[in-house]
N, C-alpha and C. Protein backbone atom coordinates (compact mmCIF):
# COMPACT_ATOMS: atom_id res chain seq x y z
N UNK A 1 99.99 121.45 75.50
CA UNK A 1 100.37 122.12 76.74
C UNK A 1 100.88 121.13 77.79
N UNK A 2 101.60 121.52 79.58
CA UNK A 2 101.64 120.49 80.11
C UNK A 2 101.29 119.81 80.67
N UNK A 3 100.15 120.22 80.55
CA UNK A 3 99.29 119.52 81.46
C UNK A 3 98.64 118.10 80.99
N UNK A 4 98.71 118.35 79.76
CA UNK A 4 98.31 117.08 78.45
C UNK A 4 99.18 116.15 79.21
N UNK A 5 100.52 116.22 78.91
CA UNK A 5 101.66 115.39 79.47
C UNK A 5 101.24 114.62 80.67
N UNK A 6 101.09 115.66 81.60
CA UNK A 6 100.93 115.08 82.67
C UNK A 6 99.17 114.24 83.02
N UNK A 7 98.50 114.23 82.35
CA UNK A 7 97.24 113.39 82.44
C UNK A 7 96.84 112.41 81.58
N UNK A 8 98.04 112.40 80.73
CA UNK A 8 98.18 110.86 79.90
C UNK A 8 97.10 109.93 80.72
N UNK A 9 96.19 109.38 79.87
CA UNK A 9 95.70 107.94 80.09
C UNK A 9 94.55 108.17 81.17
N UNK A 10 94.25 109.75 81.41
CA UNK A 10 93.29 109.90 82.67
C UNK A 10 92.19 110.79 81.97
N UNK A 11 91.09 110.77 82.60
CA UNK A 11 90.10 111.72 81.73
C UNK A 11 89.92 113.23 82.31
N UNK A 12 90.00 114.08 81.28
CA UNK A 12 90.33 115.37 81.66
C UNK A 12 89.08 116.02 80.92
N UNK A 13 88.32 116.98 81.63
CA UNK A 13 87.17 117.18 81.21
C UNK A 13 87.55 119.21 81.37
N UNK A 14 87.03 119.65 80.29
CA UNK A 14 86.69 121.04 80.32
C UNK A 14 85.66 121.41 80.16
N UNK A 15 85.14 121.91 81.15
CA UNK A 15 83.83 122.36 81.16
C UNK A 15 83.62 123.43 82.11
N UNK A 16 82.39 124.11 82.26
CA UNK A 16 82.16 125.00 83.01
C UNK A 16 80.61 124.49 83.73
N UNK A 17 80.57 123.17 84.02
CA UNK A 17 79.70 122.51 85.10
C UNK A 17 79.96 123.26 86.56
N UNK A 18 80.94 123.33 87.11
CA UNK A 18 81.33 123.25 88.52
C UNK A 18 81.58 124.74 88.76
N UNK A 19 81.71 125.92 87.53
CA UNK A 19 82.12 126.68 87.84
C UNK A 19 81.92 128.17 88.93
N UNK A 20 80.31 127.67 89.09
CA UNK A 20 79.30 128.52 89.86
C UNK A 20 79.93 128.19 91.23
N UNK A 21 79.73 126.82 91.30
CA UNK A 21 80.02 126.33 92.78
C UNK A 21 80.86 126.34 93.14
N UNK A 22 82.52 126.50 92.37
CA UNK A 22 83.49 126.96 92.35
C UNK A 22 84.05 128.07 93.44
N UNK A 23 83.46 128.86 92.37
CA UNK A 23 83.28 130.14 92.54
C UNK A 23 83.10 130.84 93.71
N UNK A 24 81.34 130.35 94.37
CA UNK A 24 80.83 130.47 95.15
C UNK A 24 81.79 130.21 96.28
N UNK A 25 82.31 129.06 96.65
CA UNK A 25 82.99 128.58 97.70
C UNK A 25 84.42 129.95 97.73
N UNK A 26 85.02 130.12 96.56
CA UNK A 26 86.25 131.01 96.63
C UNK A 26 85.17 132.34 97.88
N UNK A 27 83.88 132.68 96.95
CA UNK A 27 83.53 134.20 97.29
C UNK A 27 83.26 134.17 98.87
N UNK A 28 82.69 132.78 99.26
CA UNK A 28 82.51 132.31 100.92
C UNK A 28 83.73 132.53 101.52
N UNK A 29 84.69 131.90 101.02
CA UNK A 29 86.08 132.22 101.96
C UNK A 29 86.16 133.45 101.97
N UNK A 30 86.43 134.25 101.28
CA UNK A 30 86.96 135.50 100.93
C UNK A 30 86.02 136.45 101.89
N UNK A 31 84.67 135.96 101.94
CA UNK A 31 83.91 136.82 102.72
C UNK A 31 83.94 136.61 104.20
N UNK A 32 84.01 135.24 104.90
CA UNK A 32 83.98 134.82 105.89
C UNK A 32 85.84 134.70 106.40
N UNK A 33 86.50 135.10 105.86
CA UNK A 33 88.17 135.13 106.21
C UNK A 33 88.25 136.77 106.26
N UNK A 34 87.71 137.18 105.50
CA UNK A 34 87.99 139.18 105.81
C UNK A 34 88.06 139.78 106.74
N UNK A 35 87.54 138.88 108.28
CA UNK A 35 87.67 139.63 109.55
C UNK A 35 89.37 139.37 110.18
N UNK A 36 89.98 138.75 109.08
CA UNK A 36 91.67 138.53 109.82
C UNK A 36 92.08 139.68 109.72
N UNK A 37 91.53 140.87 108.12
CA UNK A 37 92.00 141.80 107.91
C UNK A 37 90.83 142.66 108.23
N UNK A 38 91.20 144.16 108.82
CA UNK A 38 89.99 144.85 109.74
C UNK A 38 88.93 145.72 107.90
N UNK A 39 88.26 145.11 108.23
CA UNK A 39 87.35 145.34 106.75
C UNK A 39 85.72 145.58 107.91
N UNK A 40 85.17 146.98 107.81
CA UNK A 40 84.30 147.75 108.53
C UNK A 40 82.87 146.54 108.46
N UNK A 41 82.90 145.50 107.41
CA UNK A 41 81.66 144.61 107.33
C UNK A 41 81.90 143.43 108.04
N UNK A 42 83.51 143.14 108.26
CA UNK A 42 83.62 141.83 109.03
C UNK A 42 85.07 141.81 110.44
N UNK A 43 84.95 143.11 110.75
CA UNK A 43 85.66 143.18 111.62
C UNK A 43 85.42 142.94 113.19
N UNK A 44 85.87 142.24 113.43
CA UNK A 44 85.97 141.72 115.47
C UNK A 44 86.39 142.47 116.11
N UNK A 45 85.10 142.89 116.96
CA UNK A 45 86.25 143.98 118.21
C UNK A 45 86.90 143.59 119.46
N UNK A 46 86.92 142.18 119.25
CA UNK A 46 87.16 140.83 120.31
C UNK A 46 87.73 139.89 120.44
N UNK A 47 89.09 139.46 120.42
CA UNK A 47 89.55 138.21 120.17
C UNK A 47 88.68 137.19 120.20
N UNK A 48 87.68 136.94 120.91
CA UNK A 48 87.11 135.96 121.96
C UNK A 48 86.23 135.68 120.23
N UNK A 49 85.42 137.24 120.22
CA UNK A 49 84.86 136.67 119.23
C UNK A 49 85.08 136.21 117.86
N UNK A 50 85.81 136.55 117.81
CA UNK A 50 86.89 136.54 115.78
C UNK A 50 87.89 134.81 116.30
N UNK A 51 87.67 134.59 117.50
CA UNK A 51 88.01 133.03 117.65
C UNK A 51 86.62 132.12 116.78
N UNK A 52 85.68 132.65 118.26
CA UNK A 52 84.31 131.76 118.00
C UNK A 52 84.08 131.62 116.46
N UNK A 53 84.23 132.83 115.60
CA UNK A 53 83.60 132.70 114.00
C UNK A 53 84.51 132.02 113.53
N UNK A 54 85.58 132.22 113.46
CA UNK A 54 86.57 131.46 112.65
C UNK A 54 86.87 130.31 113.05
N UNK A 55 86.58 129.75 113.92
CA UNK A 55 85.97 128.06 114.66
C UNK A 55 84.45 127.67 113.80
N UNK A 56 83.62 128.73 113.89
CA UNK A 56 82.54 128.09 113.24
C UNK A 56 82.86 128.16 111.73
N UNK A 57 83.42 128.56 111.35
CA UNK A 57 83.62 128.75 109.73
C UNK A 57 84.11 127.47 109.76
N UNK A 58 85.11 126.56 110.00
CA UNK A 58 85.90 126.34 109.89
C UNK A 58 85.30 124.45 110.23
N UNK A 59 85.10 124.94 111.56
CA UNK A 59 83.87 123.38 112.01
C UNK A 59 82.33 123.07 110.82
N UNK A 60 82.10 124.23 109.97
CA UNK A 60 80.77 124.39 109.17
C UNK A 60 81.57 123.33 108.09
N UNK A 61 82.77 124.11 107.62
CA UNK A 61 83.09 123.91 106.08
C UNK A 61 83.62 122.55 106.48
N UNK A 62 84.55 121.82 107.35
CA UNK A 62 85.19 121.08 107.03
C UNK A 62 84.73 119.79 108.22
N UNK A 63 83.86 119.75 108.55
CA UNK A 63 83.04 118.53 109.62
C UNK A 63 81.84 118.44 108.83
N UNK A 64 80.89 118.78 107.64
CA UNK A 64 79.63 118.57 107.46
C UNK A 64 79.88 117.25 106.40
């Protein structure tokens, strides 16, 4: 396949170690990003506030 090609000489591992945590992180976004779109479990009735969360999402995931 091409990917063979392209990882010549590097170690390429298949496994399903990481795949939970993977995962998990996709299902976090997906849950904590749903208030961009009006979804009745994560919808903002507030700019002010659908700022503040999506600042803290955002300061959580990518400053720790």
């Amino acid at each position: 396949p091409l990917y063979e090609s392209r990882l010549k000489g590097k170690l390429h591992v298949i496994s399903k170690r990481y795949t939970q945590r993977i995962e998990r992180h996709n299902l976090n976004l997906r849950q904590h990003l749903a208030r961009l779109g009006r979804k009745s479990l994560s919808f903002s009735k507030s700019v002010e506030l659908h700022d503040k969360v999506i600042g803290h999402y955002l300061n959580i995931k990518h400053y720790q």
